[in-house]
Protein backbone atom coordinates (compact mmCIF):
# COMPACT_ATOMS: atom_id res chain seq x y z
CA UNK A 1 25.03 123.42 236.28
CA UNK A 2 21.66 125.91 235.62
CA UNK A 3 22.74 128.32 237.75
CA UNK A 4 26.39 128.22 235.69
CA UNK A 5 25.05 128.19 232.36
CA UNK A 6 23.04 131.76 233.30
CA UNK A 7 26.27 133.31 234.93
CA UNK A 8 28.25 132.67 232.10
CA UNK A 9 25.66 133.81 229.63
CA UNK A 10 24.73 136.27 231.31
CA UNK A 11 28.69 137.71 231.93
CA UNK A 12 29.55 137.07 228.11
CA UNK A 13 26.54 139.14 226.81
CA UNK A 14 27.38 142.04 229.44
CA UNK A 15 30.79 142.00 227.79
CA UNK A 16 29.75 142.60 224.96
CA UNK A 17 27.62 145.54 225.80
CA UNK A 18 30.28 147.16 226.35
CA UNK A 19 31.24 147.87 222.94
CA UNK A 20 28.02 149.81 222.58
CA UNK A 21 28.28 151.71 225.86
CA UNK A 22 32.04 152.82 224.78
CA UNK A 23 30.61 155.39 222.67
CA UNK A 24 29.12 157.14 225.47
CA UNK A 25 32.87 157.93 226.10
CA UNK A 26 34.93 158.02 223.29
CA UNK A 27 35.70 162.11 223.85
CA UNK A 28 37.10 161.08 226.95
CA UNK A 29 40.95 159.89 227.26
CA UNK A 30 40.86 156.74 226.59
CA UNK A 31 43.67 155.21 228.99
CA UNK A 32 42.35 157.67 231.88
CA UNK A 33 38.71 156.51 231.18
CA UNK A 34 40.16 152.60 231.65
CA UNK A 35 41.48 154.01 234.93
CA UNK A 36 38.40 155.16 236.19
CA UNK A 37 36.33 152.52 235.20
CA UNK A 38 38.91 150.07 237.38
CA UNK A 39 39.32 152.91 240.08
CA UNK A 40 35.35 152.59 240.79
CA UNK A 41 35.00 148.71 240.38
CA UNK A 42 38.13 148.51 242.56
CA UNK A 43 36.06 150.67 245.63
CA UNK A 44 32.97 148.53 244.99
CA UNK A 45 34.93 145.22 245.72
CA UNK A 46 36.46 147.01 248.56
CA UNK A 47 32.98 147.94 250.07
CA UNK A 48 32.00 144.44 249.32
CA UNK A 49 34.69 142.86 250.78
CA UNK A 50 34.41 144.40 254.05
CA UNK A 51 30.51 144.45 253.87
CA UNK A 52 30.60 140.54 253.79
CA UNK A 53 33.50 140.07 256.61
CA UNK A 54 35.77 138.23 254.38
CA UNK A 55 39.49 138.27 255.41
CA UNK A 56 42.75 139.18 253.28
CA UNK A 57 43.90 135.40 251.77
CA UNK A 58 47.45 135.37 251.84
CA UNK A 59 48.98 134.14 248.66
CA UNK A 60 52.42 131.80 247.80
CA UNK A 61 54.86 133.29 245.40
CA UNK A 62 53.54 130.95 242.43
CA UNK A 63 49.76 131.93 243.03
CA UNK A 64 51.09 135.73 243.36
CA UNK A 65 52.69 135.28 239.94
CA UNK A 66 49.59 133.79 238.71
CA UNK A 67 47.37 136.71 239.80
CA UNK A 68 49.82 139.36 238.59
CA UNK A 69 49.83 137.33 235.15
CA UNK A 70 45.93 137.46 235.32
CA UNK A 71 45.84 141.13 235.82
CA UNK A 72 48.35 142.11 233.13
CA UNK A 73 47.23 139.70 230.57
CA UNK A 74 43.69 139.42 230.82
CA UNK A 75 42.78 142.96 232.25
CA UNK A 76 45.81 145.67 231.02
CA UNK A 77 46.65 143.42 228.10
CA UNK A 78 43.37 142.27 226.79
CA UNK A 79 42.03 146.27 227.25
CA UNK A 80 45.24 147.68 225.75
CA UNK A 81 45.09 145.43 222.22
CA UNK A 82 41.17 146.05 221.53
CA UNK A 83 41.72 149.92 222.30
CA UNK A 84 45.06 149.72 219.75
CA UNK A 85 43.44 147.00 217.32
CA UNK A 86 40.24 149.06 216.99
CA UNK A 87 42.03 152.22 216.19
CA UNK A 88 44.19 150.46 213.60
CA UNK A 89 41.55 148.55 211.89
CA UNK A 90 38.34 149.05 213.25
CA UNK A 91 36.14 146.74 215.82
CA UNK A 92 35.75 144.19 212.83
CA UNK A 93 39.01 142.45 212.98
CA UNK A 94 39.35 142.54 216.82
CA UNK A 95 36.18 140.81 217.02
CA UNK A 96 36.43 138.39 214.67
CA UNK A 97 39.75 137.02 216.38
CA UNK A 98 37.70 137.48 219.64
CA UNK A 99 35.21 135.04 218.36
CA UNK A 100 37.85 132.10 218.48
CA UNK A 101 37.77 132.23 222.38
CA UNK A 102 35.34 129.07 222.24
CA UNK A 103 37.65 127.36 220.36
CA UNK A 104 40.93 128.34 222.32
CA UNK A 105 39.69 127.16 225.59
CA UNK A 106 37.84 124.08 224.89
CA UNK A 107 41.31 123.19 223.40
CA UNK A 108 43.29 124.42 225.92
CA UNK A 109 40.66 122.79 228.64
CA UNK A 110 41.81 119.41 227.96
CA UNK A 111 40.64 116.48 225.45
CA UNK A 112 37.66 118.26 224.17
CA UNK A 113 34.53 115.75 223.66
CA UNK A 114 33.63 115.63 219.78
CA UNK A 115 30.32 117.62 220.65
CA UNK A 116 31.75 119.95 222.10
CA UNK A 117 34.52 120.81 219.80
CA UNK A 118 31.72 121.06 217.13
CA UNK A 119 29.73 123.15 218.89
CA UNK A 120 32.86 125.18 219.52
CA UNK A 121 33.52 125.39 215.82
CA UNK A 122 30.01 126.82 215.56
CA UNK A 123 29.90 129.47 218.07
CA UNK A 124 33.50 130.73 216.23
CA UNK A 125 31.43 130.85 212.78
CA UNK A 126 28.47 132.48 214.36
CA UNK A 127 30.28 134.99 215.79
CA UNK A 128 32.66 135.76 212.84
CA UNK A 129 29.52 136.19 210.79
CA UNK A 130 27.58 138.35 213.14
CA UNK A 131 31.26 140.62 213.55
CA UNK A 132 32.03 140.36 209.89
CA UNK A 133 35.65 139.90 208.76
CA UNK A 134 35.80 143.36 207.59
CA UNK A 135 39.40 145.04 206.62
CA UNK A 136 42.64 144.91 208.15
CA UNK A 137 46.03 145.29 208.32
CA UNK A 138 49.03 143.61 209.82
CA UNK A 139 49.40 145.73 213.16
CA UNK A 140 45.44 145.53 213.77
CA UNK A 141 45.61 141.52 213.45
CA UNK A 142 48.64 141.33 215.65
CA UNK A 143 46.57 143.81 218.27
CA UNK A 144 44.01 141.63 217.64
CA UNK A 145 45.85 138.76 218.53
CA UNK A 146 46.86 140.03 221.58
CA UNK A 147 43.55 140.29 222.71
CA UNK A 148 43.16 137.04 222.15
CA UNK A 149 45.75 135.80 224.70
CA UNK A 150 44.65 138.05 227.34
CA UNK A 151 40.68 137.31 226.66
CA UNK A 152 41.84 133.03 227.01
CA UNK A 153 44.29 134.46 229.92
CA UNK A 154 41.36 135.77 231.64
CA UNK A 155 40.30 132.38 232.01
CA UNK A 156 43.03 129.62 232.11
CA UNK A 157 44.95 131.74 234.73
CA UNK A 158 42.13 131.94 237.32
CA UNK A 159 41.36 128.49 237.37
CA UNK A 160 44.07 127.71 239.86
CA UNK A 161 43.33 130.82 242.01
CA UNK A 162 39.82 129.89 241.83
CA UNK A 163 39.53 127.48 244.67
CA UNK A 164 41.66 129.74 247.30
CA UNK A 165 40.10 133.00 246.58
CA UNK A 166 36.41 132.15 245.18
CA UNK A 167 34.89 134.62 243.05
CA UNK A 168 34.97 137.46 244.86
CA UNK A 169 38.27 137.92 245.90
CA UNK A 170 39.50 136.99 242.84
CA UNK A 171 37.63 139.72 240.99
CA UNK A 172 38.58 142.14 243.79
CA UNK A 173 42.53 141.52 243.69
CA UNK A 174 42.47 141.68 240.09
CA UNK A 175 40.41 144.94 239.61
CA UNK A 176 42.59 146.47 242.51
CA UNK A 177 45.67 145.25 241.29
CA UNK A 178 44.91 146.99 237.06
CA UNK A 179 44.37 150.30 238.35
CA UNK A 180 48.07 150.91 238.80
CA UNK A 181 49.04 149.60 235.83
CA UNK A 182 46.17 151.25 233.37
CA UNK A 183 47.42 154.65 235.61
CA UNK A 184 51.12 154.51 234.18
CA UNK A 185 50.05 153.10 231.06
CA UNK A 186 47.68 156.15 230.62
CA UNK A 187 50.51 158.58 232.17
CA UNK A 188 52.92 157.27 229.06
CA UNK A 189 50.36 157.86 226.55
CA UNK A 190 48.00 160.31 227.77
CA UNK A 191 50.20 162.74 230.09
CA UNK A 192 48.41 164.46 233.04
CA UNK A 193 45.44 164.79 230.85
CA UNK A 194 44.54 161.47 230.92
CA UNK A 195 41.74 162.58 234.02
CA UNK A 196 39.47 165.09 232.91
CA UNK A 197 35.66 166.04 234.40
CA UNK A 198 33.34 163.72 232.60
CA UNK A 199 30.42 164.95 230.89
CA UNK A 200 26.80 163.34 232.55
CA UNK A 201 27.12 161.22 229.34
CA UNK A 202 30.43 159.81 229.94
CA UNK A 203 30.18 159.89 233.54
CA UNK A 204 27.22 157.51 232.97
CA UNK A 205 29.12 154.83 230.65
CA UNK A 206 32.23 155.05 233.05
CA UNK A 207 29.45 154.13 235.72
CA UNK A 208 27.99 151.19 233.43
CA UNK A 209 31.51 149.90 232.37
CA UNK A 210 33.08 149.60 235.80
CA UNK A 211 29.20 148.56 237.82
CA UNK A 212 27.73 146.14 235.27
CA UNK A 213 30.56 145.42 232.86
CA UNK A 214 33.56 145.05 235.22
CA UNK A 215 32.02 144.00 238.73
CA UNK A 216 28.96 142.21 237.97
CA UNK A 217 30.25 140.30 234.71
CA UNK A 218 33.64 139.61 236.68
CA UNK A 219 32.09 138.07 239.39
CA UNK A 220 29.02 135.91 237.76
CA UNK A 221 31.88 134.47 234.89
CA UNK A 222 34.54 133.52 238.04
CA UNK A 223 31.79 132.04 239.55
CA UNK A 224 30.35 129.82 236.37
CA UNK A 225 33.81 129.25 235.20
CA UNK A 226 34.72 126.30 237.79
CA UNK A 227 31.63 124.94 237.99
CA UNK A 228 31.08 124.46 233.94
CA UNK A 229 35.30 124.32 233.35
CA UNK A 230 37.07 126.25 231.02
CA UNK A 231 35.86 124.28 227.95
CA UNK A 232 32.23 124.32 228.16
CA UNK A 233 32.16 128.16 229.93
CA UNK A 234 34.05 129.13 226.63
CA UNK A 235 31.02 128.56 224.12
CA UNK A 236 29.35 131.42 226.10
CA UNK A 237 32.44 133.79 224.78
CA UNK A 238 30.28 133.77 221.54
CA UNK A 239 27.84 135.86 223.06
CA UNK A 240 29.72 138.89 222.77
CA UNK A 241 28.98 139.61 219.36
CA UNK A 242 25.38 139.25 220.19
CA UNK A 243 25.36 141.62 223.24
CA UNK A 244 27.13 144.31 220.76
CA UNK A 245 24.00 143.79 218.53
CA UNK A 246 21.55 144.32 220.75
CA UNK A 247 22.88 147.45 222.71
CA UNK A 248 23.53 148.95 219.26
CA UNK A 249 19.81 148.27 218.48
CA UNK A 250 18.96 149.21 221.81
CA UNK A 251 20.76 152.44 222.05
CA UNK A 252 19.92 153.35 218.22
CA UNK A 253 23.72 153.38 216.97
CA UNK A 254 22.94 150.65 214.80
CA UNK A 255 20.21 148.28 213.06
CA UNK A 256 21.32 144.51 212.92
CA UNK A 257 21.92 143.44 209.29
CA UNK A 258 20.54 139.86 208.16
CA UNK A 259 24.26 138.04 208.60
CA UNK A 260 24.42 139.85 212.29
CA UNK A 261 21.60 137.70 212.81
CA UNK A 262 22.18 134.46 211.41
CA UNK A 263 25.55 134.81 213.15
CA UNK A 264 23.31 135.24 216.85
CA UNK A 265 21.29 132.05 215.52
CA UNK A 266 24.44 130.41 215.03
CA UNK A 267 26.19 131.09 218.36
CA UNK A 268 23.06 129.85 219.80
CA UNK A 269 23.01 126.94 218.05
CA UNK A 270 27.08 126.24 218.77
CA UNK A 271 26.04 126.71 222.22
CA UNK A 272 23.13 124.10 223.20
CA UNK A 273 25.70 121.41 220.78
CA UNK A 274 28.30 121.80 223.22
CA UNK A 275 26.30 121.72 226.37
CA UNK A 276 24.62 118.46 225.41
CA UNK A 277 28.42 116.72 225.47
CA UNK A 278 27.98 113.68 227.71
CA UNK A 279 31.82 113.63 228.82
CA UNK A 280 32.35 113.84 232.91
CA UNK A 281 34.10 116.79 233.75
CA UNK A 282 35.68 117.35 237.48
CA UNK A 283 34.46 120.06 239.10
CA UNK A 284 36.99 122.81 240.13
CA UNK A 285 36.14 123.25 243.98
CA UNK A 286 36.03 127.25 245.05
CA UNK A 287 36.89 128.53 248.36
């Protein structure tokens, strides 16, 4: 249970670094940057893979769909509608719909126990209030939305692949599997200038985003997620807001205003309510 509550912690506040860390390459294509990120965490899992002697699992049609689902939806998706909503509207509104992922999959986990439902309720208010509703317009709350479904998709989707492929492989097949699909994506949209030499800045964020934000976070979130279930693992979703905070301190692009604050106290908060729920949950057992 320890060890889950740090993974998933620790995985929600690395995603939200990211926010931060995109500014170290926002001169750089976006869709061929997305590319490259997956295109390095891909060869990492690869190395991995073979470094730890695990075989190729062979997968039905269903669990084939499943993982093809997981990779459009929660990786191409999810990365598609915060690049689009962001543009639109700004990071405000994308991560104030963001900040309902608690919610979503302690509802979508089952009968929620009252505590943790509350708690739930109070990680969404803590992180609306640390993102701040901002401005917004119809296409950047419909973006927005999207990357809602593919954040809970992330999640619901890989429970059943969970127990055959374990963490690894899971995060592996995925990563391999988006790098094809972020490539034509970026080909639409970007041309043949979608690759370009990165500057030592950006070549260091495409390094952080595909080590630290796309390996490591990947792998310590599929590994808390069955062992705290989708419900409980959800609350820690609220940390995203509070790992944008602090690499914004942290890098200097921004100083944390009282509300961003009281929204991190708040998440916090949401969090230890929900983890005190007394309500038996079945472990999801991992391969």
């Amino acid at each position: 249970m320890r060890s889950g509550v740090a993974g998933a912690a620790t995985a929600m506040f690395l995603v939200g670094t990211l926010a931060g860390v995109s500014g170290l390459i926002q001169d750089y294509p976006v869709y061929g940057g997305q590319t490259v990120r997956y295109l390095i965490a891909a060869v990492i899992w690869l190395v991995v893979i073979r470094a730890l002697g695990l075989r190729f699992v062979r997968l039905t049609w269903r669990e084939t769909l499943l993982l093809v689902g997981l990779t459009l939806l929660g990786l191409v998706l999810f990365n598609l509608c915060v690049i689009e909503s962001t543009r639109t509207s700004g990071p405000a509104l994308v991560g104030t719909v963001l900040g309902t992922v608690p919610l979503a999959l302690a509802l979508l986990g089952g009968r929620p126990a009252p505590r943790l439902l509350t708690g739930a309720v109070v990680v969404v208010a803590g992180a609306t209030l640390a993102t701040g509703l901002g401005s917004g317009d119809l296409p950047g709350l419909l973006w927005s939305l999207g990357a809602l479904v593919g954040e809970v998709s992330f999640s619901m989707l890989a429970i059943p692949l969970l127990p055959k492929l374990g963490a690894i492989r899971l995060s592996a097949y995925s990563t391999v599997l988006a790098v094809p699909m972020l490539a034509t994506i970026g080909l639409v949209k970007e041309g043949t200038g979608m690759l370009q030499t990165p500057t030592p800045a950006q070549a260091l964020g495409l390094a952080y985003l595909a080590t630290v934000v796309t390996v490591l976070a990947f792998f310590l979130w599929y590994t808390a997620l069955p062992k705290l279930g989708p419900g409980h693992a959800g609350l820690f979703a609220g940390l995203i807001p509070v790992g944008a905070i602090s690499t914004g301190l942290a890098l200097g692009i921004a100083t944390p205003t009282l509300f961003d604050l009281l929204g991190a106290a708040l998440v916090i908060a949401g969090i230890l309510v929900g983890l005190t729920t007394t309500r038996k949950r079945e472990p999801v057992p991992v391969g």
